[in-house]
Protein backbone atom coordinates (compact mmCIF):
# COMPACT_ATOMS: atom_id res chain seq x y z
CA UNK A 1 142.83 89.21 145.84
CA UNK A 2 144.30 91.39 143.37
CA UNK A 3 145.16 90.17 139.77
CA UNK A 4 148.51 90.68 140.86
CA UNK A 5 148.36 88.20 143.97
CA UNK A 6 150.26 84.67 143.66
CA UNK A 7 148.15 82.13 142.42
CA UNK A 8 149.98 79.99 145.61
CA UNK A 9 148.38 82.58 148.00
CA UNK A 10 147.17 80.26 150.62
CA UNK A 11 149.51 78.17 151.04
CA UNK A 12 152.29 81.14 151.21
CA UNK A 13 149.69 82.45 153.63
CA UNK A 14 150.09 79.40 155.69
CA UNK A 15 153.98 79.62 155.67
CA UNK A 16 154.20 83.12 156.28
CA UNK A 17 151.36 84.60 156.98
CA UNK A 18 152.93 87.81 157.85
CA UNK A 19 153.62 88.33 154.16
CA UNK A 20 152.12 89.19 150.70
CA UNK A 21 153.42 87.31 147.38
CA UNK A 22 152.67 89.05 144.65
CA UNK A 23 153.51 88.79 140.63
CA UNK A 24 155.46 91.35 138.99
CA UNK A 25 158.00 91.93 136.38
CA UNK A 26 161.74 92.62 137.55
CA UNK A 27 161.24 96.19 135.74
CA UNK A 28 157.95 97.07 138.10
CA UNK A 29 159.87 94.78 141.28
CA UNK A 30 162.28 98.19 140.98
CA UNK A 31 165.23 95.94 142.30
CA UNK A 32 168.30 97.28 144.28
CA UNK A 33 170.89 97.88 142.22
CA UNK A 34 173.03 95.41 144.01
CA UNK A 35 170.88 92.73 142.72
CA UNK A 36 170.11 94.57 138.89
CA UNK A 37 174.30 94.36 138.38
CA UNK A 38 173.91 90.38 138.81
CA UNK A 39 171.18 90.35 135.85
CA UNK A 40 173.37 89.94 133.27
CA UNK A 41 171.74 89.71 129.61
CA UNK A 42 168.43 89.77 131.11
CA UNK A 43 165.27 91.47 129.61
CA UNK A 44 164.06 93.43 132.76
CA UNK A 45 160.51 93.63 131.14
CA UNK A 46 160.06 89.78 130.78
CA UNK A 47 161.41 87.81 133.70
CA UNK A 48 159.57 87.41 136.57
CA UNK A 49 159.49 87.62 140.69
CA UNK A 50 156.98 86.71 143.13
CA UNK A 51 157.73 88.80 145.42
CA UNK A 52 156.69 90.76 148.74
CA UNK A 53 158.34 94.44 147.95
CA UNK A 54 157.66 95.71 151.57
CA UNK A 55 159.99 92.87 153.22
CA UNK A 56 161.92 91.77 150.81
CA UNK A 57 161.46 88.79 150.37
CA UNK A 58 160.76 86.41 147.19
CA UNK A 59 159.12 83.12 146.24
CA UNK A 60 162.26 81.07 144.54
CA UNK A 61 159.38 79.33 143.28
CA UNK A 62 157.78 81.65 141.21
CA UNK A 63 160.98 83.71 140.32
CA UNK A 64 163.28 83.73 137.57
CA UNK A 65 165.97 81.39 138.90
CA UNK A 66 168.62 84.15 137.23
CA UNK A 67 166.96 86.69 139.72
CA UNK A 68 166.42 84.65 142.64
CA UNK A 69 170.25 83.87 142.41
CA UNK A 70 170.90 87.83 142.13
CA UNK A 71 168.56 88.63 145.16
CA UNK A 72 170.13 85.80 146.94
CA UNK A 73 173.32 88.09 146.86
CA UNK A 74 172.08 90.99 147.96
CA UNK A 75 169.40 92.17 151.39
CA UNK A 76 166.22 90.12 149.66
CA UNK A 77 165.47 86.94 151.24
CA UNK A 78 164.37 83.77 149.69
CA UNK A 79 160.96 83.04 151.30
CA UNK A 80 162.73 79.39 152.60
CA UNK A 81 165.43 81.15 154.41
CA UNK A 82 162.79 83.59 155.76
CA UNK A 83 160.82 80.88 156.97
CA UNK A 84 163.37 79.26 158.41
CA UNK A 85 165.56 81.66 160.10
CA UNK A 86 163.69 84.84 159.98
CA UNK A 87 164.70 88.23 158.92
CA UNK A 88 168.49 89.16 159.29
CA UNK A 89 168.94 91.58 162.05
CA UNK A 90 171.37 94.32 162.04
CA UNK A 91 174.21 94.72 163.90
């Protein structure tokens, strides 16, 4: 596991195995801008996600509740949602 890797990794791994949670900051994370224009007064260099970048999807758990609520409106899904409906498909 990389230093990077959520400390939670095996039990994410047991809810969604088809995932990888990892720690960055919302800077490195390199958000959508739909979510960024929701992060109002927010130091992009200190707040948190645990996240997986390659599906989109974050761990409300581990994320800056001001960013989960700004990812929440946009394509990310939180890792409950994903869990419990799957990924949105397109039309």
């Amino acid at each position: 596991m990389s230093a990077r890797s959520c400390p939670d990794w095996p039990d994410l791994l047991e809810r969604a195995p088809d995932l990888l949670f990892k720690h960055y900051t919302v800077a490195e994370a390199q958000l959508p801008a739909d979510a960024l224009v929701n992060l109002q007064g927010v130091t992009l260099d200190s707040v948190a996600i645990c996240c997986d970048l390659d599906k989109n999807v974050f761990n409300a758990d581990h994320t800056d509740p001001q960013v989960g609520e700004a990812l929440r409106a946009s394509h990310w899904y939180d890792l409950r949602e994903w869990i419990a409906n799957g990924p949105r498909l397109a039309p």
